[in-house]
N, C-alpha and C. Protein backbone atom coordinates (compact mmCIF):
# COMPACT_ATOMS: atom_id res chain seq x y z
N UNK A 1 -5.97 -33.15 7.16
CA UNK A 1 -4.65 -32.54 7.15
C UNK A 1 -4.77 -31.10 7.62
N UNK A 2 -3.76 -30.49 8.38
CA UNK A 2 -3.72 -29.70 8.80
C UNK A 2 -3.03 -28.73 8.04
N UNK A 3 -3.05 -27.29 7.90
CA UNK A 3 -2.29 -26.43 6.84
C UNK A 3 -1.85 -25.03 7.96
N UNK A 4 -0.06 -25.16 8.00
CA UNK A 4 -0.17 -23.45 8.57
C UNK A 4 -0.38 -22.25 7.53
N UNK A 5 -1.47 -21.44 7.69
CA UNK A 5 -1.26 -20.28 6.69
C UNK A 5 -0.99 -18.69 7.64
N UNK A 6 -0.82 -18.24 6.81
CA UNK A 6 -0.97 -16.53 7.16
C UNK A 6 -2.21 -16.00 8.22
N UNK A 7 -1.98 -15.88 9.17
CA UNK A 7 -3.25 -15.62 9.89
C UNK A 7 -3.16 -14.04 9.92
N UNK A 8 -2.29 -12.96 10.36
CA UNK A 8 -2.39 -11.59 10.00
C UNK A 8 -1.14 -11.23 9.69
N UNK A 9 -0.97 -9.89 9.09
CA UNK A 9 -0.08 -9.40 9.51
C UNK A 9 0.20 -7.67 9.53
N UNK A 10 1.07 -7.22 9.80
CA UNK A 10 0.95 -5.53 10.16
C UNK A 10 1.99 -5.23 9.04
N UNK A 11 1.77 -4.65 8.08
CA UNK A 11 2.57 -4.69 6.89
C UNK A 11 2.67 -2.76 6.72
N UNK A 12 4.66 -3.17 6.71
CA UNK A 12 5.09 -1.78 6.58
C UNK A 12 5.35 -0.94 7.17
N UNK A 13 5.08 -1.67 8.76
CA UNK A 13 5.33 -0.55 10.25
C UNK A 13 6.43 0.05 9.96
N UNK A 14 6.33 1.38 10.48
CA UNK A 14 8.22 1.84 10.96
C UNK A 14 8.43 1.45 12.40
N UNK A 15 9.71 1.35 12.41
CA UNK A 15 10.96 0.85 13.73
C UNK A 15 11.11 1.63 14.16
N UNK A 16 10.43 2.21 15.50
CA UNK A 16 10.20 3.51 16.40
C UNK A 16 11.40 3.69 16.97
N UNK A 17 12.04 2.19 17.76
CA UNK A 17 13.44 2.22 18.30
C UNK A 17 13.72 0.86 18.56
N UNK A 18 15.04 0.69 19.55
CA UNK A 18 15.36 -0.24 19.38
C UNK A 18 16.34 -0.32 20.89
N UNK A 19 15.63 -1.05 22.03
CA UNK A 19 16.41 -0.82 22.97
C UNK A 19 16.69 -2.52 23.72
N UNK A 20 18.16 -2.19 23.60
CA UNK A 20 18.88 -3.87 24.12
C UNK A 20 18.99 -4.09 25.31
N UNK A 21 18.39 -3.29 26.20
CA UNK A 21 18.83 -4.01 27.81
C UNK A 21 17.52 -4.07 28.04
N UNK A 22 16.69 -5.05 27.67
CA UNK A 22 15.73 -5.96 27.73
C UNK A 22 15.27 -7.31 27.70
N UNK A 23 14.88 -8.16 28.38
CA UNK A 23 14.97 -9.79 27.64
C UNK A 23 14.46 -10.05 26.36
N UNK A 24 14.06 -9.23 25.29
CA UNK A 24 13.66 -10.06 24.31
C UNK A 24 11.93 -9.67 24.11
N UNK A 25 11.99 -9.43 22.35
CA UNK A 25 10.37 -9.27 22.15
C UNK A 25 10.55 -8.24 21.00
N UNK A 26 9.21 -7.88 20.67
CA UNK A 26 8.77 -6.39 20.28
C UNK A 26 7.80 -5.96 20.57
N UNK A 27 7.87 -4.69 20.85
CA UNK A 27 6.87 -3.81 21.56
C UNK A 27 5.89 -3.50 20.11
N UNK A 28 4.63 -3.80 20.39
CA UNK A 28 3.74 -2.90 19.20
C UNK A 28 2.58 -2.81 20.31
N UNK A 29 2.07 -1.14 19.03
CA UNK A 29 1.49 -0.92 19.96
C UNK A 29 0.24 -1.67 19.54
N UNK A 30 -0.86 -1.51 21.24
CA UNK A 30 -2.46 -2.05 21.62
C UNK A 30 -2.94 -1.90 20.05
N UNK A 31 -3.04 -0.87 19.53
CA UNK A 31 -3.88 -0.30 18.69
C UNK A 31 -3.87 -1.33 17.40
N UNK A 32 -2.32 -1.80 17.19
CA UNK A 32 -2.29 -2.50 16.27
C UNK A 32 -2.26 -4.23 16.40
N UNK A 33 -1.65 -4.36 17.43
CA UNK A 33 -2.38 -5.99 17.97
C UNK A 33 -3.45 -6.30 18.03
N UNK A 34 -4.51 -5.05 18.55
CA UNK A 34 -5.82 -6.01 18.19
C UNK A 34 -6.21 -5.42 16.71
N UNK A 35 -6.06 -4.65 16.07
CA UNK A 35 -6.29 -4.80 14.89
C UNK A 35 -5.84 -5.87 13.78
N UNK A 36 -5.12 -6.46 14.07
CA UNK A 36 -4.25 -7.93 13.78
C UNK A 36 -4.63 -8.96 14.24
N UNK A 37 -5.43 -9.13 15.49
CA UNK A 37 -5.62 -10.35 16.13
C UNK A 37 -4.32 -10.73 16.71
N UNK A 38 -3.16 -9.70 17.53
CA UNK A 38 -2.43 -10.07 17.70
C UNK A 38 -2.64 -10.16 19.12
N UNK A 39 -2.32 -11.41 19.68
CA UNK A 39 -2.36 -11.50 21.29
C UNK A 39 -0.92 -11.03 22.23
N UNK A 40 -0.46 -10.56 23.34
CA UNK A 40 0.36 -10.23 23.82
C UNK A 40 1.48 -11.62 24.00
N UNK A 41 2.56 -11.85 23.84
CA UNK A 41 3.01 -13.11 23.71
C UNK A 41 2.89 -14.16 22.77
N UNK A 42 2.40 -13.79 22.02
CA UNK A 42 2.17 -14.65 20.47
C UNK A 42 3.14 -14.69 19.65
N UNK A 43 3.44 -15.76 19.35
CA UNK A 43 4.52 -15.49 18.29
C UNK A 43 4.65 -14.84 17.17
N UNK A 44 5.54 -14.15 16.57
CA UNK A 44 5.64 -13.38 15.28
C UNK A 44 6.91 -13.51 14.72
N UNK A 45 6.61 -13.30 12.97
CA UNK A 45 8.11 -13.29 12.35
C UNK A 45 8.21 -11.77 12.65
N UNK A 46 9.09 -11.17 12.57
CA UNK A 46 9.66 -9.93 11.92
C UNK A 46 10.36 -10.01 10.75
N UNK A 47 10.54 -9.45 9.53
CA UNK A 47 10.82 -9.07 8.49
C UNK A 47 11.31 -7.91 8.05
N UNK A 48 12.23 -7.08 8.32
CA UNK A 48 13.28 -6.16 8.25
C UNK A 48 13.16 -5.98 6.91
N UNK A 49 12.24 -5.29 6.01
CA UNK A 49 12.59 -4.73 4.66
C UNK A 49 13.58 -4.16 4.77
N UNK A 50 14.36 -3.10 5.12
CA UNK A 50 15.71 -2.71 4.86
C UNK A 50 16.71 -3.27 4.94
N UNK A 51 16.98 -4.64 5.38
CA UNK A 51 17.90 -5.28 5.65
C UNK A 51 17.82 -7.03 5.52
N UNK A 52 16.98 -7.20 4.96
CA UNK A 52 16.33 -8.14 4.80
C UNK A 52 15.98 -9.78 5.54
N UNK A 53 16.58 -8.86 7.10
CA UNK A 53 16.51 -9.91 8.19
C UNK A 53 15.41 -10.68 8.71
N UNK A 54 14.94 -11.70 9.01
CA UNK A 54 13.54 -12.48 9.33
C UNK A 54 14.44 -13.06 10.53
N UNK A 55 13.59 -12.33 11.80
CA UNK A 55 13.62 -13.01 13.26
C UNK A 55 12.03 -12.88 13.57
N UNK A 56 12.27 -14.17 14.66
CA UNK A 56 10.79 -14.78 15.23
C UNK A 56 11.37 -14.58 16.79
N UNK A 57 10.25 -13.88 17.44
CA UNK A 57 9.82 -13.24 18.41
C UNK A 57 8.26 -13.63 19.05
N UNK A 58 8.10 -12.57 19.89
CA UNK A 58 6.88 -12.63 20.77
C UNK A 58 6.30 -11.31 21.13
N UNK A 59 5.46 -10.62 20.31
CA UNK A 59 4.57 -9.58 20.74
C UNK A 59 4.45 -8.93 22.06
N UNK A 60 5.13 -7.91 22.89
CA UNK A 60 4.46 -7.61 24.07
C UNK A 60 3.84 -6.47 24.00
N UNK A 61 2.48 -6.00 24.23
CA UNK A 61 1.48 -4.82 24.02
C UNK A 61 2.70 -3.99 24.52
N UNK A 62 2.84 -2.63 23.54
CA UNK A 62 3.04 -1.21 23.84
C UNK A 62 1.29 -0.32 24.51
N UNK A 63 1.53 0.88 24.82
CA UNK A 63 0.76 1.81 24.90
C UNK A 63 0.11 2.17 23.46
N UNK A 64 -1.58 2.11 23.87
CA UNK A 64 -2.41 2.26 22.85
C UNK A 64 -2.48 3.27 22.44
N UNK A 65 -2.53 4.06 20.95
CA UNK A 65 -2.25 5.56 20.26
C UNK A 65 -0.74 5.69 20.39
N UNK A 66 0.32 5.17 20.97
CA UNK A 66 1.48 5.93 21.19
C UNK A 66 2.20 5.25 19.98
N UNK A 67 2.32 4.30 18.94
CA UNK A 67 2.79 4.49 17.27
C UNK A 67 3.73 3.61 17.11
N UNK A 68 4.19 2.95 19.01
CA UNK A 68 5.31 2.29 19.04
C UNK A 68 6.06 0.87 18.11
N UNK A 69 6.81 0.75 17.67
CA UNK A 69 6.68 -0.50 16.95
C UNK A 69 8.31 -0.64 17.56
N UNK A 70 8.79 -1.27 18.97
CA UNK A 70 10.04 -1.58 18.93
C UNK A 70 10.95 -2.44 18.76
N UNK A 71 12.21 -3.06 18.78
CA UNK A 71 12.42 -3.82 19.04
C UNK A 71 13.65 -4.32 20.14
N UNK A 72 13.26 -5.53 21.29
CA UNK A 72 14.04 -5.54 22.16
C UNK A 72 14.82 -6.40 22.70
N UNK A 73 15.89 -6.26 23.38
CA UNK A 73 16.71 -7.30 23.94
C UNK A 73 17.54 -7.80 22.66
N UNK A 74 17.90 -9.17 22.19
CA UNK A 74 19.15 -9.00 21.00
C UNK A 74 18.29 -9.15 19.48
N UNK A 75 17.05 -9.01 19.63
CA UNK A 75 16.46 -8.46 18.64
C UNK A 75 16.59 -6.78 17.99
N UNK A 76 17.32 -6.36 18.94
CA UNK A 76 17.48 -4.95 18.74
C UNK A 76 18.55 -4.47 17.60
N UNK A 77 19.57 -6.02 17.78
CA UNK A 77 20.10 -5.73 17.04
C UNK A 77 20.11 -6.02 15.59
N UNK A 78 18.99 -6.25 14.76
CA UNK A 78 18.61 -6.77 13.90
C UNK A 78 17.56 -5.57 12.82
N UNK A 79 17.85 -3.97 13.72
CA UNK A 79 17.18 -3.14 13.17
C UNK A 79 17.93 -1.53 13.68
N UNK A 80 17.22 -0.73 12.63
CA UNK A 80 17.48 0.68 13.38
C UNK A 80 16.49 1.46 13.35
N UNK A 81 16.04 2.14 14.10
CA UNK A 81 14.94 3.51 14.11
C UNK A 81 14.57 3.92 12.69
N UNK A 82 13.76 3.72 11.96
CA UNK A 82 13.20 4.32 10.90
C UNK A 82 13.08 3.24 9.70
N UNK A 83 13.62 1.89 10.12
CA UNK A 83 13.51 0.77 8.88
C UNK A 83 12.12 -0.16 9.17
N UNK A 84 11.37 -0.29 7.89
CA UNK A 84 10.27 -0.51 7.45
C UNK A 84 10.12 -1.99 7.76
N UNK A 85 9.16 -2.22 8.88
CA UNK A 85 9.31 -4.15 9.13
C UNK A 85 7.43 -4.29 8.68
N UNK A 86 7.58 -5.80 8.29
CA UNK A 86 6.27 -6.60 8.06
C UNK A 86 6.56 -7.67 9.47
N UNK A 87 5.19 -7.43 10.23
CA UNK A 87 5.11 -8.36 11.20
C UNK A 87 4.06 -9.47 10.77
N UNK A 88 4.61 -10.84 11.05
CA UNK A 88 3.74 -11.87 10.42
C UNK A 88 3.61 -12.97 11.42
N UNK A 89 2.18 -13.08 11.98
CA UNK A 89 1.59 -14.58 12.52
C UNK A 89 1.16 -15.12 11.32
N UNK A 90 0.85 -16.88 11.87
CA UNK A 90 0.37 -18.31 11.18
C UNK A 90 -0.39 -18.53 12.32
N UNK A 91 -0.93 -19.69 12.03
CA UNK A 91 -1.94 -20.16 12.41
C UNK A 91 -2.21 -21.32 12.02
N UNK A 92 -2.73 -22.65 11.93
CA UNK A 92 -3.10 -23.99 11.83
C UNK A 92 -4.51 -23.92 11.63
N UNK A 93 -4.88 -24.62 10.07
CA UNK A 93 -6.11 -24.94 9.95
C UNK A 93 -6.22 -26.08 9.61
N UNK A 94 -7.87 -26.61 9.28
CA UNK A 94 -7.91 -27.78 8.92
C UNK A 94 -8.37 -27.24 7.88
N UNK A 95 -8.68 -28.31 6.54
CA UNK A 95 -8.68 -28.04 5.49
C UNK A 95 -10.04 -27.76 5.01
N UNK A 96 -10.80 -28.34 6.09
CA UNK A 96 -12.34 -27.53 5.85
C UNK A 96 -12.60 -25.98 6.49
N UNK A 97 -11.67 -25.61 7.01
CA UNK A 97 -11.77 -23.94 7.13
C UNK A 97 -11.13 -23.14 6.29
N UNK A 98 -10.57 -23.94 5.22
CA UNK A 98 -10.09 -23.29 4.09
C UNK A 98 -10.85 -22.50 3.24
N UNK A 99 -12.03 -22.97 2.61
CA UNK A 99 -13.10 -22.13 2.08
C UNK A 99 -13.31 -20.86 2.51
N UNK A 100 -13.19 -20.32 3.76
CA UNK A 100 -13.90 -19.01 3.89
C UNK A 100 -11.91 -18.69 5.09
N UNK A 101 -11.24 -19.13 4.44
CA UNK A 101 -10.19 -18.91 4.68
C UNK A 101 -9.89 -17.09 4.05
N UNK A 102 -9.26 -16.33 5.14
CA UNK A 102 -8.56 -14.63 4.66
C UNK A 102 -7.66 -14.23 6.05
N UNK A 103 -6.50 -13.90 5.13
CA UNK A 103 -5.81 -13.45 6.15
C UNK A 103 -6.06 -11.90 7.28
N UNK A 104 -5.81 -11.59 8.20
CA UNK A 104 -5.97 -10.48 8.27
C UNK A 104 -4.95 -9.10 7.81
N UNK A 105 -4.77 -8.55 7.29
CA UNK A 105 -3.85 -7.65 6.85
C UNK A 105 -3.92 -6.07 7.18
N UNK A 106 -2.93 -5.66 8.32
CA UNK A 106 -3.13 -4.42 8.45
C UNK A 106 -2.11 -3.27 7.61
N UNK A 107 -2.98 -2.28 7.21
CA UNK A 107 -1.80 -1.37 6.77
C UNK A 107 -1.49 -0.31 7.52
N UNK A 108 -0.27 0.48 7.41
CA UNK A 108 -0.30 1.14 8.46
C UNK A 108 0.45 2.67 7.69
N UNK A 109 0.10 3.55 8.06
CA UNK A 109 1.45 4.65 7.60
C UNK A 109 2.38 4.83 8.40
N UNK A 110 2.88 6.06 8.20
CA UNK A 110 4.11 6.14 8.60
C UNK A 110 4.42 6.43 10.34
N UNK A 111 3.18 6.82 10.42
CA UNK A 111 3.28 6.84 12.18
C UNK A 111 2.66 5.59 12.99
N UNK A 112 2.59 4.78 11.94
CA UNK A 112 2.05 3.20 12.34
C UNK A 112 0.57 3.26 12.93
N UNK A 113 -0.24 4.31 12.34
CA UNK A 113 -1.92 4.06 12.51
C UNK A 113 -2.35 3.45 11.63
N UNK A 114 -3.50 2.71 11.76
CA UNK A 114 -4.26 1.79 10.68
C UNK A 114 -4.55 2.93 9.90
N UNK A 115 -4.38 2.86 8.51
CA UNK A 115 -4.66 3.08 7.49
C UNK A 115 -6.45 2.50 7.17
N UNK A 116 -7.03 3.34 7.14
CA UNK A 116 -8.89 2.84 6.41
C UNK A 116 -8.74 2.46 5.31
């Protein structure tokens, strides 16, 4: 049997901006996709702590160091500049990779750098 669990997630980013004449996505930045195992085009929930909205999207790399966490096209409208999102991939296992099963979990502050 197969199990989807939690494969990473970027917990607590701030919402840098939010621009709608785009097709669709969120911008995060390099720095924090691969610290996530996040691939460019991968699917993700978003989770809007301030508002308590959950949309599923697709990762497109921002610029690495630049803090970006956006969101675009009519995802934009589902946030505003300064509200606190948890970005969350899954993943499919089998039940013998469960044992040494861990999610990855990034934290981030307020300018969205990994936190040590």
């Amino acid at each position: 049997m197969r199990r989807t669990m939690l494969k990473s997630k970027i917990h607590r980013a701030t919402l840098t901006g939010c621009f709608l004449e785009y097709e669709g996505s969120i911008s995060i930045d390099a720095d924090l996709l691969k610290a996530a195992d996040i691939l460019p085009g991968e699917l993700v929930h978003v989770l809007n702590v301030n508002n308590g909205r959950r949309l599923v999207t697709y990762a497109i790399e921002a610029p690495a160091g630049s803090g970006t966490v956006m969101l675009n096209g009519p995802a934009a409208r589902d946030g505003y500049q300064g509200d606190i999102l948890v970005i969350i991939t899954y993943a499919e296992y089998e039940a013998d990779e469960l044992s040494n099963y861990r999610a990855k979990v990034v934290k981030v502050d307020a300018q969205n750098r990994v936190k040590e």
